[in-house]
C-alpha atoms as a PDB file:
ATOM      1  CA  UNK A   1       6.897   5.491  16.159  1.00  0.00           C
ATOM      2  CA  UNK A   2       7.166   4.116  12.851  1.00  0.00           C
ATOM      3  CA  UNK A   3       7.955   6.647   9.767  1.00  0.00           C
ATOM      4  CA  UNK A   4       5.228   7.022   6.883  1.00  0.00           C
ATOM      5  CA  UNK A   5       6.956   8.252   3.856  1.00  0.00           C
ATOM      6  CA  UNK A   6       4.428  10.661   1.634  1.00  0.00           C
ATOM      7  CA  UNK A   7       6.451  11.249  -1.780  1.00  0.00           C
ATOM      8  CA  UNK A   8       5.548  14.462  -3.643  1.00  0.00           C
ATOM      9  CA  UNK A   9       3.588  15.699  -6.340  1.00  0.00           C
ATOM     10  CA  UNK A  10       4.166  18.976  -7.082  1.00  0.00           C
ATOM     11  CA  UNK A  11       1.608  20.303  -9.635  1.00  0.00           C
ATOM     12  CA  UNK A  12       2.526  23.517 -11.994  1.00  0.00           C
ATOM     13  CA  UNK A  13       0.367  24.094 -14.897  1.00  0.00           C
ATOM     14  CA  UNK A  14      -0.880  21.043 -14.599  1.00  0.00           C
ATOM     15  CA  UNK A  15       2.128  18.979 -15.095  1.00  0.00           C
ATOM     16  CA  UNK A  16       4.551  17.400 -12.468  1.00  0.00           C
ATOM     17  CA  UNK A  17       7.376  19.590 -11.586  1.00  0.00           C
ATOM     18  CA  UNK A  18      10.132  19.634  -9.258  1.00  0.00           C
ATOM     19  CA  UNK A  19      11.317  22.531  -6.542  1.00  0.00           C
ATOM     20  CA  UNK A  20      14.472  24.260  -5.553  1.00  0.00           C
ATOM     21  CA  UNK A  21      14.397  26.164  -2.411  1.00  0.00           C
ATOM     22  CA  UNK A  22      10.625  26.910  -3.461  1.00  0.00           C
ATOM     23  CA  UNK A  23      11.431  27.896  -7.406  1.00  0.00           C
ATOM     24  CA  UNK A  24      10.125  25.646  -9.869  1.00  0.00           C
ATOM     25  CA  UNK A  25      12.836  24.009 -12.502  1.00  0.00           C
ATOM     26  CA  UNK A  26      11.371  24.790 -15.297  1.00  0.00           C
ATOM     27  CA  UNK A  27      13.046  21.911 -17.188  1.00  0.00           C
ATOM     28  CA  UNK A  28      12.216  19.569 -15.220  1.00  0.00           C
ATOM     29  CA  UNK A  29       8.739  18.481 -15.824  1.00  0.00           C
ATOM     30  CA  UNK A  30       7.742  14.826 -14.816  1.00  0.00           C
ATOM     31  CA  UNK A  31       4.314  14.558 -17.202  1.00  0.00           C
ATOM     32  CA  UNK A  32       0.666  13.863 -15.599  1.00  0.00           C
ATOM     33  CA  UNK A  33       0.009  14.557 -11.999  1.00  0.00           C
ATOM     34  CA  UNK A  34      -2.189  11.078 -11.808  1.00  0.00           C
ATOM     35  CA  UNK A  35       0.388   9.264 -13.390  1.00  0.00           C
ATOM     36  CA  UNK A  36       3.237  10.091 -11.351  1.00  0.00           C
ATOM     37  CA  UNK A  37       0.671   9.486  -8.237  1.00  0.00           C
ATOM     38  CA  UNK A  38      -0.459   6.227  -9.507  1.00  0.00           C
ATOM     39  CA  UNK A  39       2.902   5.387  -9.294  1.00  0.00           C
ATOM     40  CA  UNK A  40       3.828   5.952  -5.793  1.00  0.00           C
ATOM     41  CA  UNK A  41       0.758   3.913  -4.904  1.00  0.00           C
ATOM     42  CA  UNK A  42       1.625   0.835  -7.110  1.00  0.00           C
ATOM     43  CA  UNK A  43       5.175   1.195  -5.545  1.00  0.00           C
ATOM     44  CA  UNK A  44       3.745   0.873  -1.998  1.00  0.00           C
ATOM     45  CA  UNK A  45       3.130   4.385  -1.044  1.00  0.00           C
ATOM     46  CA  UNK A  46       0.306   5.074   1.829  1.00  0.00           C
ATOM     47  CA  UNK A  47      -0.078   8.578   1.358  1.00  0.00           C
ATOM     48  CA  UNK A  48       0.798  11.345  -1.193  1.00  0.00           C
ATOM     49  CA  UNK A  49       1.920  14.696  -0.962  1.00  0.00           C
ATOM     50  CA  UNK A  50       0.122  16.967  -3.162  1.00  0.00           C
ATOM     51  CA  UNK A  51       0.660  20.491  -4.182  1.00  0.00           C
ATOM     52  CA  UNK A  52      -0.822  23.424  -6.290  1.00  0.00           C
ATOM     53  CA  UNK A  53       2.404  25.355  -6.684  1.00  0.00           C
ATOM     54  CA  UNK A  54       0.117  27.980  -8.818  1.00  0.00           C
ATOM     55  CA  UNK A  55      -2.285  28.087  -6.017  1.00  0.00           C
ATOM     56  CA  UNK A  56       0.150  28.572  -3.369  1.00  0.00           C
ATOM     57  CA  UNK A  57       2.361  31.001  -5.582  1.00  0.00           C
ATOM     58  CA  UNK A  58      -1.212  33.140  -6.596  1.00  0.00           C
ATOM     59  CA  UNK A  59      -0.673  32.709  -9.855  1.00  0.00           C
ATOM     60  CA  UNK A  60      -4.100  30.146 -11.140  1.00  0.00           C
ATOM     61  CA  UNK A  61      -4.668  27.163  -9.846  1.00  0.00           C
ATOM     62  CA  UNK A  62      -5.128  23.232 -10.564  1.00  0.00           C
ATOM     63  CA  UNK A  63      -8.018  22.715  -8.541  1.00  0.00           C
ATOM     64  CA  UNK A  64      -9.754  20.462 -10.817  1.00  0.00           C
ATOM     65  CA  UNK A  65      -6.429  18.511 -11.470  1.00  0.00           C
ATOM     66  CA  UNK A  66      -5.735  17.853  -7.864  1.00  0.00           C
ATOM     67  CA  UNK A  67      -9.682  16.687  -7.083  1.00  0.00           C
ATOM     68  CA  UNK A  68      -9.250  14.343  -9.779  1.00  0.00           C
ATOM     69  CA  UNK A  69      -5.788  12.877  -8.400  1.00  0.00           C
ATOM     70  CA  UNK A  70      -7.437  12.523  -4.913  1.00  0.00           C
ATOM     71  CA  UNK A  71     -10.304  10.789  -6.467  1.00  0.00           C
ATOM     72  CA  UNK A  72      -8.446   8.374  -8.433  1.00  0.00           C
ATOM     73  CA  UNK A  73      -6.122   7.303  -5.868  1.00  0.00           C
ATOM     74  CA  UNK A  74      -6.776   4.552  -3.311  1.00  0.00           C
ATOM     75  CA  UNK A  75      -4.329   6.032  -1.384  1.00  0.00           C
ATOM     76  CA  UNK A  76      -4.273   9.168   1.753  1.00  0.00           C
ATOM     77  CA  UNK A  77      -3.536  12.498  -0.109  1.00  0.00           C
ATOM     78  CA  UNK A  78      -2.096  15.333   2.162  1.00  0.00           C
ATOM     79  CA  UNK A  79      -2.980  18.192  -0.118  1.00  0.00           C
ATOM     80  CA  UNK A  80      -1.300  21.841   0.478  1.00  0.00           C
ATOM     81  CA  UNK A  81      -1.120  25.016  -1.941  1.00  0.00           C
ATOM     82  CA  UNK A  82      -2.874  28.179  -2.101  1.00  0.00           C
ATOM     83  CA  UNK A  83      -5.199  27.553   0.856  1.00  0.00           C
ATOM     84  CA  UNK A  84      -5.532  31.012   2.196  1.00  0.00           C
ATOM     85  CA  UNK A  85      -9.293  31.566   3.570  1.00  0.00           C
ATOM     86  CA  UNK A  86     -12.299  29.387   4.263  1.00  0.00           C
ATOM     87  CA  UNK A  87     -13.544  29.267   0.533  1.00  0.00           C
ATOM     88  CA  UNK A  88     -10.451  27.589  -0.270  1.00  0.00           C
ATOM     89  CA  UNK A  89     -10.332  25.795   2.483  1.00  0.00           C
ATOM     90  CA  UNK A  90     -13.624  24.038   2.262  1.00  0.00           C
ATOM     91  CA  UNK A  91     -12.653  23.151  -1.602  1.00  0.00           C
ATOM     92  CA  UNK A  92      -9.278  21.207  -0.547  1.00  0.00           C
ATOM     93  CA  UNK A  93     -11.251  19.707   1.771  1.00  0.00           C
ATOM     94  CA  UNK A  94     -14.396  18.514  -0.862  1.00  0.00           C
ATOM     95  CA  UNK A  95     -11.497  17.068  -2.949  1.00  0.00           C
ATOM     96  CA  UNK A  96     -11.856  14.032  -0.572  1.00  0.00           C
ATOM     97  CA  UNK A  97      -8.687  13.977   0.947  1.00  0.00           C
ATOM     98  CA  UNK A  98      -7.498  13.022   4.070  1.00  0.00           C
ATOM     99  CA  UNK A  99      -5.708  16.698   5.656  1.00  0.00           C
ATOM    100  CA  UNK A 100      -5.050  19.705   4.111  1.00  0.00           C
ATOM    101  CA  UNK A 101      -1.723  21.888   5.199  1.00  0.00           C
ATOM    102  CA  UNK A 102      -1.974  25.326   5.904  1.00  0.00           C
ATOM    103  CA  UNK A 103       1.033  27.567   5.888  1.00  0.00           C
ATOM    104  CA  UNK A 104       1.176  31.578   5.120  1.00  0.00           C
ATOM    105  CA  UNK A 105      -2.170  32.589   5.662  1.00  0.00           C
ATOM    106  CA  UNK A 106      -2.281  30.519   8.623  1.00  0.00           C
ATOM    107  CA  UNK A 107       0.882  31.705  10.468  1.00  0.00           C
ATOM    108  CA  UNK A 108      -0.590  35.161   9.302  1.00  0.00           C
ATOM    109  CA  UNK A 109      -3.647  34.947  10.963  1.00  0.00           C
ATOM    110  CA  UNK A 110      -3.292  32.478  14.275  1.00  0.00           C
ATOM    111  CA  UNK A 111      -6.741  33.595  15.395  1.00  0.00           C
ATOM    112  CA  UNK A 112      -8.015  31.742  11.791  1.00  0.00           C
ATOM    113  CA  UNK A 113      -6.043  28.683  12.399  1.00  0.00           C
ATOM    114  CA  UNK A 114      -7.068  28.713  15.874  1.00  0.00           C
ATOM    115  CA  UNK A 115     -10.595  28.190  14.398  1.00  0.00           C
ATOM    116  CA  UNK A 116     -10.047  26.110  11.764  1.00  0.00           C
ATOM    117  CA  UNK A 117      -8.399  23.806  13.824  1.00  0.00           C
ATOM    118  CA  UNK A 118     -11.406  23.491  16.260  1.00  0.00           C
ATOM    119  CA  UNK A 119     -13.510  22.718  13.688  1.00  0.00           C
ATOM    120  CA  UNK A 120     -11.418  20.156  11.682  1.00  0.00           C
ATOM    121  CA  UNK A 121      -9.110  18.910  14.314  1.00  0.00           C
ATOM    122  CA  UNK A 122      -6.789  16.220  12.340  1.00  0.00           C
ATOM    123  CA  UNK A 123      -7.800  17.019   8.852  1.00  0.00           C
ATOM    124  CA  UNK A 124      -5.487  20.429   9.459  1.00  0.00           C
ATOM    125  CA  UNK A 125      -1.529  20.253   9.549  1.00  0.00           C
ATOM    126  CA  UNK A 126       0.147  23.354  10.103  1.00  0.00           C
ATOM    127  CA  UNK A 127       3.223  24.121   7.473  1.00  0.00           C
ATOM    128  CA  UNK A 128       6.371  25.729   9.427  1.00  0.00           C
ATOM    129  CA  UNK A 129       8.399  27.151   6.899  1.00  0.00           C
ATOM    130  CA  UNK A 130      11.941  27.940   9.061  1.00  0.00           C
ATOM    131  CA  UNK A 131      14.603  30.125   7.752  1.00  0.00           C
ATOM    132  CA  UNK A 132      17.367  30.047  10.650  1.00  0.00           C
ATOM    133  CA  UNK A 133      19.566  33.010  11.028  1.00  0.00           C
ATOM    134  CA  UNK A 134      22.300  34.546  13.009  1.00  0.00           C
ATOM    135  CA  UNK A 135      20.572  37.801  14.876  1.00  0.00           C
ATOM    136  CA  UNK A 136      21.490  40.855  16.274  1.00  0.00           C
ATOM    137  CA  UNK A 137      22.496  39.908  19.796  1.00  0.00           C
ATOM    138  CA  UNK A 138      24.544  36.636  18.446  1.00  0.00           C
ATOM    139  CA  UNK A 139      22.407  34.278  19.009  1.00  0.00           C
ATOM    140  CA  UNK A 140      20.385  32.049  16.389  1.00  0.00           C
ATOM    141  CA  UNK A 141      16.529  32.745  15.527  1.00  0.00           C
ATOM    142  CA  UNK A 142      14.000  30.575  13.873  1.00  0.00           C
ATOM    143  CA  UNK A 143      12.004  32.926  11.766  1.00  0.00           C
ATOM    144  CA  UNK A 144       9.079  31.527   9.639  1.00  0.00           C
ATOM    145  CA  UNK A 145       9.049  32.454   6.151  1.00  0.00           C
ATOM    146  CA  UNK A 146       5.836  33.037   3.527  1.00  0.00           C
ATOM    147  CA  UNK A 147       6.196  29.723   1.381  1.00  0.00           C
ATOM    148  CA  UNK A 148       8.551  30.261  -1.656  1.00  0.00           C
ATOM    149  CA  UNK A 149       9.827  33.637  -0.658  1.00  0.00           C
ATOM    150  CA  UNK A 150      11.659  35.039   2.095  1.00  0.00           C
ATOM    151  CA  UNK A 151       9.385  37.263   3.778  1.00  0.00           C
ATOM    152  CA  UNK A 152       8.997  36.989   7.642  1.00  0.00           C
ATOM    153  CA  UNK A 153       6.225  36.208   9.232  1.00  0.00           C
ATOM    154  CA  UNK A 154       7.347  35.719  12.774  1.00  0.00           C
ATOM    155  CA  UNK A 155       8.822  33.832  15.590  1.00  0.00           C
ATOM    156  CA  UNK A 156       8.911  29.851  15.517  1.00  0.00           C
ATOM    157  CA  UNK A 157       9.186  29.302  19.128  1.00  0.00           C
ATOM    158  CA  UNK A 158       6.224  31.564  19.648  1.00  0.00           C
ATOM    159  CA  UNK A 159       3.866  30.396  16.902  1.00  0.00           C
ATOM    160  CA  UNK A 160       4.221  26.898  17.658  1.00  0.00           C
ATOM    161  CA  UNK A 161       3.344  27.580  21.303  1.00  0.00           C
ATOM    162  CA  UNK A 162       0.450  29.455  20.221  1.00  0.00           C
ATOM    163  CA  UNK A 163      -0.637  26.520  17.777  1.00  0.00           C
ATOM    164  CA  UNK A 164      -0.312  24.368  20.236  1.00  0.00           C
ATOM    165  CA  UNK A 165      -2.077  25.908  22.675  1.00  0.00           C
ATOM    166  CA  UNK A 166      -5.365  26.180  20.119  1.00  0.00           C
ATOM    167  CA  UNK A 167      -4.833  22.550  19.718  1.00  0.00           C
ATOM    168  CA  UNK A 168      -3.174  22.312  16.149  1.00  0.00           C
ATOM    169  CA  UNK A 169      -2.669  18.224  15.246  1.00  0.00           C
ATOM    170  CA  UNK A 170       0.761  18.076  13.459  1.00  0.00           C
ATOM    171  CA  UNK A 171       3.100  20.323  11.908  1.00  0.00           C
ATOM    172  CA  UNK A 172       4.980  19.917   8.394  1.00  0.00           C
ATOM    173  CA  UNK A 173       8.367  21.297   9.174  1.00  0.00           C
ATOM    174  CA  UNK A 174      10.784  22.500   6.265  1.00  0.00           C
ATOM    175  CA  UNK A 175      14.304  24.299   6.964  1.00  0.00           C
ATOM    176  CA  UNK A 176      13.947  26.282   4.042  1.00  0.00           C
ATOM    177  CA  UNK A 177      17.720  26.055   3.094  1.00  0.00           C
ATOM    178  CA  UNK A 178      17.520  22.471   2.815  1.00  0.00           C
ATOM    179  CA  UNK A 179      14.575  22.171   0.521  1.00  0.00           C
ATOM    180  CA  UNK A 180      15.287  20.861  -2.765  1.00  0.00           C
ATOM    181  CA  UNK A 181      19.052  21.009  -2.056  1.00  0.00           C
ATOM    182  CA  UNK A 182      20.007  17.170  -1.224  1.00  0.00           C
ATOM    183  CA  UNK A 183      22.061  18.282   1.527  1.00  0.00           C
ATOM    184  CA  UNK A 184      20.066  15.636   4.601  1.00  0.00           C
ATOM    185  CA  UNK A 185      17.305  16.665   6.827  1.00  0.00           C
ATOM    186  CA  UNK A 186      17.975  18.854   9.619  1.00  0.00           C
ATOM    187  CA  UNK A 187      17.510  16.333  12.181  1.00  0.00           C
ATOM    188  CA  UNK A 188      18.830  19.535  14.887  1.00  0.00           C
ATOM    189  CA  UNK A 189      15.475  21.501  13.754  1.00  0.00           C
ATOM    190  CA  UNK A 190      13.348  18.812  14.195  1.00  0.00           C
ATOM    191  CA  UNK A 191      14.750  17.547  17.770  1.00  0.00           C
ATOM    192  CA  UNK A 192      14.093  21.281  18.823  1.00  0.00           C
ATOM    193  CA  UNK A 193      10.464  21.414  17.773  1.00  0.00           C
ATOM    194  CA  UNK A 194      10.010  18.170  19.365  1.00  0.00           C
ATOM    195  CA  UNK A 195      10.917  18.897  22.661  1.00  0.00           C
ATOM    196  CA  UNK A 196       8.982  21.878  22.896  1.00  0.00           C
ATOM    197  CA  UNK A 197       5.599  20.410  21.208  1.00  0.00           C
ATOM    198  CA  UNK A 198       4.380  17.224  21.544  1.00  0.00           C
ATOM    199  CA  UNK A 199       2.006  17.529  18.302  1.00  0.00           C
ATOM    200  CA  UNK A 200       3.227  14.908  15.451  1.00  0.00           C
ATOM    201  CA  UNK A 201       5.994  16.422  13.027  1.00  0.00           C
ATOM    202  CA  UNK A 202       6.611  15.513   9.161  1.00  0.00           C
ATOM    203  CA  UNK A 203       9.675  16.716   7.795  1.00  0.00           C
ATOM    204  CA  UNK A 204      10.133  18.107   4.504  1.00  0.00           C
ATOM    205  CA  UNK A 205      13.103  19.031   2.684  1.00  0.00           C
ATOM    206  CA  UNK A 206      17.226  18.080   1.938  1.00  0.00           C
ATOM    207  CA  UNK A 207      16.609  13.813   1.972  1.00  0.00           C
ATOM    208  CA  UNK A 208      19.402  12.842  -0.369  1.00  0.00           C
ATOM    209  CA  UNK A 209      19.357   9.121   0.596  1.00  0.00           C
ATOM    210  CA  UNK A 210      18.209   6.004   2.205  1.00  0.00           C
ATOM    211  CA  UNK A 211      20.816   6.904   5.397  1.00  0.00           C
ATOM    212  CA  UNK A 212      18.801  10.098   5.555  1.00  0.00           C
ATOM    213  CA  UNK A 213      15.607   8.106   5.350  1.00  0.00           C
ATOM    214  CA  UNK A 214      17.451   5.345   8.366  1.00  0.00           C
ATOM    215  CA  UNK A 215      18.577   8.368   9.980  1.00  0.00           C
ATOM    216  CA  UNK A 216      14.743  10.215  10.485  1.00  0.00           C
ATOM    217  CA  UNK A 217      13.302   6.750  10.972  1.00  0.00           C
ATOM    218  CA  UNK A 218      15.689   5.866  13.977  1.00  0.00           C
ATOM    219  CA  UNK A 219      14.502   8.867  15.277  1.00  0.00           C
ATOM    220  CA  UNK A 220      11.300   8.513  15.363  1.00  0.00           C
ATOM    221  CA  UNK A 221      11.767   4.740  16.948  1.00  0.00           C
ATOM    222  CA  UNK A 222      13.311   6.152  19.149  1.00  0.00           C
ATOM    223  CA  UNK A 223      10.502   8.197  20.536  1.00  0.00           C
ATOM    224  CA  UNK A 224      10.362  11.295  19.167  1.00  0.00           C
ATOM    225  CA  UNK A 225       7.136  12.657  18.053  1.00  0.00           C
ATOM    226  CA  UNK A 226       8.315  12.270  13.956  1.00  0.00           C
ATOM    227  CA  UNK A 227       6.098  10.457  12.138  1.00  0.00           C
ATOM    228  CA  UNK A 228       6.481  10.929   8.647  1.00  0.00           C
ATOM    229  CA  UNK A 229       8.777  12.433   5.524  1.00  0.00           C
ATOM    230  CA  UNK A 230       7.869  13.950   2.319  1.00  0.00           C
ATOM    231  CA  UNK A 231      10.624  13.141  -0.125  1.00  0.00           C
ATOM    232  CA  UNK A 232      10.807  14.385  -4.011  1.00  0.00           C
ATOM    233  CA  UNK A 233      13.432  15.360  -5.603  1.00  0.00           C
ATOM    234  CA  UNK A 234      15.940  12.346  -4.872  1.00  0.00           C
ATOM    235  CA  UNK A 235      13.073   9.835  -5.768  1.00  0.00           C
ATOM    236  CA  UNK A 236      12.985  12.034  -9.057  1.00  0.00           C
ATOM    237  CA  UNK A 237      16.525  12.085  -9.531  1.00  0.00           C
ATOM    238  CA  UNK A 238      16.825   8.264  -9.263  1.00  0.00           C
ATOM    239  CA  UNK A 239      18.680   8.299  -5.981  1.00  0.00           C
ATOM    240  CA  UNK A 240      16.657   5.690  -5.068  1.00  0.00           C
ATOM    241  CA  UNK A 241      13.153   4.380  -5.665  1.00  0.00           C
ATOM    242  CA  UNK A 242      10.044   4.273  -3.185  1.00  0.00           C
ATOM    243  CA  UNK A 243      10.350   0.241  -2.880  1.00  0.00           C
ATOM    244  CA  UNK A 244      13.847   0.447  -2.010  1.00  0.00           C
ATOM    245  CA  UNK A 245      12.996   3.120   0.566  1.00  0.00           C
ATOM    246  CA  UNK A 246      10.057   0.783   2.138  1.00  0.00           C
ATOM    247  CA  UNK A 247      12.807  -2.135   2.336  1.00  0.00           C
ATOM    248  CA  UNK A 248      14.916   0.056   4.273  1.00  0.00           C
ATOM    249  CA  UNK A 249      12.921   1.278   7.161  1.00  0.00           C
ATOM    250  CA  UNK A 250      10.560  -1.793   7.245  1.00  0.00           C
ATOM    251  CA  UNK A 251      13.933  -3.124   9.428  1.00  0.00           C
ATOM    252  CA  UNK A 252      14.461   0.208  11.171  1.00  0.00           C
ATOM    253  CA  UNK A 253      12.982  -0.934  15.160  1.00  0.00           C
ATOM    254  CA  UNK A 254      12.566  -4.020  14.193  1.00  0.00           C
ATOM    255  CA  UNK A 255      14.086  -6.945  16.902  1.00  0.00           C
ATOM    256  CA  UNK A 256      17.254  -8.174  15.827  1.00  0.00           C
END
């Protein structure tokens, strides 16, 4: 499986921002939302991540911003934020774009995403927020967190299985430490997921460079269900640019 890379657009007050472990950097503001999407597509990009941090945070919205970055670009948009009921989930999906990702309301309420997922089938990816901890008995647990905070909402071995059992399409899977951080992608997390779903995963948070871009694509080529990455904050740092991370993997699988 080759990897797709979706680069992000984080929207705040309708303005490009950047994240930290799920708190917006305030001084770091990147200018217009279509601008910085327009140019992820010129630079080769096939999709686009884009988020209403003020939708997902409950604090307003950019609605009309993101409909008008989905309609502009020629591009797939994978559009997440603030999508907590079926209102707001029928107005991500008017916006024209190609899936939606659901995250707290949806681990909240399995019996919803159970539903929504029957209806819409691959126009719904399921966010997995994981905060990994040592517990009680000395083991390790995967606990799912609320998006931008720490609170719990449950087991990740046990909402997967459920997911997967209603038929959810592909999960967006974050280790909540790593976001924002540059620290790598925890390639550990996302082997574990993979061997106990078979649904697609795209990994979010901690790339840092174009090994951590070789690393994720090699493992995906080499069978595992991974098929994409959303990377921000080193392509907004300057770590390296989208066409230099398209070189890269464009070799990864390829016959010698």
């Amino acid at each position: 499986m080759s990897l797709v890379l979706l680069p992000a657009v984080d929207v705040a007050d309708g303005q490009s921002v950047r994240l930290t472990q799920g708190v917006v950097d305030v001084d770091l503001e990147y200018g217009s939302p279509i601008e910085t999407a327009l140019a992820f597509q010129a630079a080769g990009a096939e999709w686009v991540h884009l988020v209403d941090l003020d939708a997902a945070f409950g604090r307003g919205s950019n609605g009309e911003v993101l409909a008008d970055v989905v309609g502009t670009l020629d591009v797939k948009v994978q559009l997440a934020g603030g999508i907590r009921d079926d209102e707001s989930l029928r107005r991500a999906l008017a916006t024209g774009c190609e899936r939606v990702v659901l995250s707290t309301a949806a681990l909240k309420d399995l019996a919803w995403s159970a539903q929504v997922v029957a209806v819409h089938g691959e126009r719904i990816a399921i966010g997995l927020d994981v905060r990994i901890v040592d517990a009680a008995d000395g083991t390790v647990a995967h606990r799912l967190v609320a998006r931008g905070s720490t609170d719990d909402v449950g087991d990740l071995w046990e909402t997967v299985a459920a997911l997967d059992s209603a038929g959810c399409a592909r999960y967006v899977l974050t280790d909540v430490s790593r976001d924002g951080m540059l620290g790598g992608p925890n390639l550990d997390l996302l082997r574990a997921v993979a061997n106990v779903s078979a649904a697609p995963l795209v990994a979010s948070g901690g790339v840092a460079s174009l090994d951590d871009l070789v690393a994720l694509a090699e493992f995906a080529a080499a069978g595992a269900s991974l098929e994409g990455a959303i990377i921000g904050k080193a392509l907004y740092e300057g770590r390296f640019t989208l066409e230099e991370a398209l070189r890269v993997l464009s070799g990864v699988g390829s016959p010698p």
